[in-house]
C-alpha atoms as a PDB file:
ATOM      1  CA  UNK A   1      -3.575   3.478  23.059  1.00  0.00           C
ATOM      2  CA  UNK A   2      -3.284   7.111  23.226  1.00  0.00           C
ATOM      3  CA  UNK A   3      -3.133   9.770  20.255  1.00  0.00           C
ATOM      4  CA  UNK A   4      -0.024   9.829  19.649  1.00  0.00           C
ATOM      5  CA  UNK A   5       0.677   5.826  19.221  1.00  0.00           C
ATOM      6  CA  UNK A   6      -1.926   6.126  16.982  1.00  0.00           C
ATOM      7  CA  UNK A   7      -0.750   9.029  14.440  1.00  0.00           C
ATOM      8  CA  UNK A   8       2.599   6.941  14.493  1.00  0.00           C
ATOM      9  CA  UNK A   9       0.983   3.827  13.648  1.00  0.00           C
ATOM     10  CA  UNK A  10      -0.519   5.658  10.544  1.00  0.00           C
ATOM     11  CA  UNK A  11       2.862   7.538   9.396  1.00  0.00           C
ATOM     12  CA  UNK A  12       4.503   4.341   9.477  1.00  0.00           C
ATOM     13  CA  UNK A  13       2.369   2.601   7.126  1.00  0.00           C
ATOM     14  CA  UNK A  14       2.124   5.647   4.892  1.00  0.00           C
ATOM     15  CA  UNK A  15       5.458   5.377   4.736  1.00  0.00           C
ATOM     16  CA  UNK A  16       6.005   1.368   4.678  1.00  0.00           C
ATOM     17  CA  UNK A  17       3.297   2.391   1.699  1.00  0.00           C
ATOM     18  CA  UNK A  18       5.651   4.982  -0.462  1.00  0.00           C
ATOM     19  CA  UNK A  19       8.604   2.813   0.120  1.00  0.00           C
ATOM     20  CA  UNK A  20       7.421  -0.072  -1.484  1.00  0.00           C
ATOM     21  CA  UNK A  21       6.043   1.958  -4.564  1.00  0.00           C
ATOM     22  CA  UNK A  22       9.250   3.482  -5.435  1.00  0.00           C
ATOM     23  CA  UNK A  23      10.685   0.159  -5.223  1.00  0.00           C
ATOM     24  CA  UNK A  24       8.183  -1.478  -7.329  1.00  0.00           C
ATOM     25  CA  UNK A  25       8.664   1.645  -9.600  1.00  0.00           C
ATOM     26  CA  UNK A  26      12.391   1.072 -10.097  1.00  0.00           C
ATOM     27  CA  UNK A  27      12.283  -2.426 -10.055  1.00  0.00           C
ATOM     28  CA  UNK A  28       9.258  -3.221 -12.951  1.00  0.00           C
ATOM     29  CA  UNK A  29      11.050  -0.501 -14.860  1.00  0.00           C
ATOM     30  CA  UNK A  30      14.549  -2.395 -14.764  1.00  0.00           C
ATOM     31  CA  UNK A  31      12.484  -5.345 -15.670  1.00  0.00           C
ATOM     32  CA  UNK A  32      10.585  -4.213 -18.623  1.00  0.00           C
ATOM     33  CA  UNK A  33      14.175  -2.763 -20.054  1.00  0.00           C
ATOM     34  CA  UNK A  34      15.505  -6.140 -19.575  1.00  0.00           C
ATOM     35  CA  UNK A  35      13.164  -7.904 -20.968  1.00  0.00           C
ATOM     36  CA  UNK A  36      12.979  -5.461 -23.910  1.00  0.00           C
ATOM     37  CA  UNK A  37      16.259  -5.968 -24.814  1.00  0.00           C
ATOM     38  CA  UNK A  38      17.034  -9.565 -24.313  1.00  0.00           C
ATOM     39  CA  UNK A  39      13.297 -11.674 -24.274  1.00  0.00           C
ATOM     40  CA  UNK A  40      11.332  -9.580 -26.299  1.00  0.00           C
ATOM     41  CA  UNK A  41       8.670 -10.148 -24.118  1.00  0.00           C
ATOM     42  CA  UNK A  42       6.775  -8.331 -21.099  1.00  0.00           C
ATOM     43  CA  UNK A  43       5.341 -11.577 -19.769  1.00  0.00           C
ATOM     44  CA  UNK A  44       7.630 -11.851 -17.030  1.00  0.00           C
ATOM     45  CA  UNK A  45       7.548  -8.174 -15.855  1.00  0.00           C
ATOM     46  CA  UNK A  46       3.361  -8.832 -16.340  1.00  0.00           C
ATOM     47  CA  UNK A  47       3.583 -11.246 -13.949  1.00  0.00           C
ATOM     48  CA  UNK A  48       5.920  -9.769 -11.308  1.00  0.00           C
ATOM     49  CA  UNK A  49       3.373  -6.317 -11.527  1.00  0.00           C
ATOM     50  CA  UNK A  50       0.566  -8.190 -11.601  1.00  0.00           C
ATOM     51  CA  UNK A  51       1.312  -9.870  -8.497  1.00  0.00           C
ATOM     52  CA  UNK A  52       3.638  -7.797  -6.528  1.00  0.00           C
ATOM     53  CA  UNK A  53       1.042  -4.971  -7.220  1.00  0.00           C
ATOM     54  CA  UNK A  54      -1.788  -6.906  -5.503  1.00  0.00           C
ATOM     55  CA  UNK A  55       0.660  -6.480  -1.909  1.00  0.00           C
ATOM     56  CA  UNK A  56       1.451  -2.593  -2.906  1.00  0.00           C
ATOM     57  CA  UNK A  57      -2.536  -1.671  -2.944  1.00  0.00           C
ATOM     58  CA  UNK A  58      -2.535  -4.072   0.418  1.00  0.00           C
ATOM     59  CA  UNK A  59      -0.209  -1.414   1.334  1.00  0.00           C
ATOM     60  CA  UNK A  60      -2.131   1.808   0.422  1.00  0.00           C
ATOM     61  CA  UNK A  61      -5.594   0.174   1.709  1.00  0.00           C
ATOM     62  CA  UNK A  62      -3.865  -0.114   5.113  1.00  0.00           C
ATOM     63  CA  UNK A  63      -2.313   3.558   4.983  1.00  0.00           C
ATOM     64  CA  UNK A  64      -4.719   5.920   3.733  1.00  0.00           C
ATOM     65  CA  UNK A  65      -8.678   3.962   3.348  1.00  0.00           C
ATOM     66  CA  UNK A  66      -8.667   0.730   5.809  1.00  0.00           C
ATOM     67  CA  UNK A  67      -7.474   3.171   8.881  1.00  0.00           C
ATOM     68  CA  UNK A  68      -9.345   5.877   7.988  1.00  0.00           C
ATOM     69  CA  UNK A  69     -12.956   4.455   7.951  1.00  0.00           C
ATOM     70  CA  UNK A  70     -12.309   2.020  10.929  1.00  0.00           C
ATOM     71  CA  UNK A  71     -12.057   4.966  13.098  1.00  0.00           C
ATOM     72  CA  UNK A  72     -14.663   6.651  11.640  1.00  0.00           C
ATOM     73  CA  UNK A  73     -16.809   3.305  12.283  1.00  0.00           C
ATOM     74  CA  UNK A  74     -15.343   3.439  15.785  1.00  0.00           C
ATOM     75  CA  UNK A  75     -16.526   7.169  16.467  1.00  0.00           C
ATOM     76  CA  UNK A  76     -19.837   6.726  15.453  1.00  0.00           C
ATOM     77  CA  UNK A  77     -20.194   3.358  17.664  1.00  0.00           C
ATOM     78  CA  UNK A  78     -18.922   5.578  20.348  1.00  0.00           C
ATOM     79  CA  UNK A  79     -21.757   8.228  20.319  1.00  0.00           C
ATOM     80  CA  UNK A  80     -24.706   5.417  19.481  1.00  0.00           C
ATOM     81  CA  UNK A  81     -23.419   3.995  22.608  1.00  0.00           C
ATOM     82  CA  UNK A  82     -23.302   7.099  24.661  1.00  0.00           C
ATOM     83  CA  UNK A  83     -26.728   8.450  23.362  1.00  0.00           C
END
């Protein structure tokens, strides 16, 4: 895999990563009005955050942290290897 297939393996989940926070932005918003309004209640929107929230940090582990210190990991394994 060269350097390139790599950087736009990274951009894509960066941005697979923003997308799905603006929709969970919009959409727990639209939710918490609703339920405002007609339920009185923020269970439901607790429960769709709660849970759709646990994918959206899946999301920014695999963009900007998981990524990042595998190939670190990778480096260094490289140079113990070749020392």
């Amino acid at each position: 895999m060269n350097l390139r297939q790599i950087a736009e393996k990274r951009v894509d989940a960066k941005i697979k990563f923003q997308e799905n926070l603006y929709k969970y932005l919009i959409v727990n918003t639209i939710l918490a009005i609703i339920c405002n309004i007609f339920l009185h209640s923020y269970w439901p929107v607790v429960f769709v955050m709660f849970f759709w929230g646990l994918g959206v940090l899946d999301d920014f582990f695999k963009a900007y942290s998981i990524g990042n210190y595998r190939e670190k990991m990778v480096q260094k394994e490289l140079q113990n290897m070749g020392d």
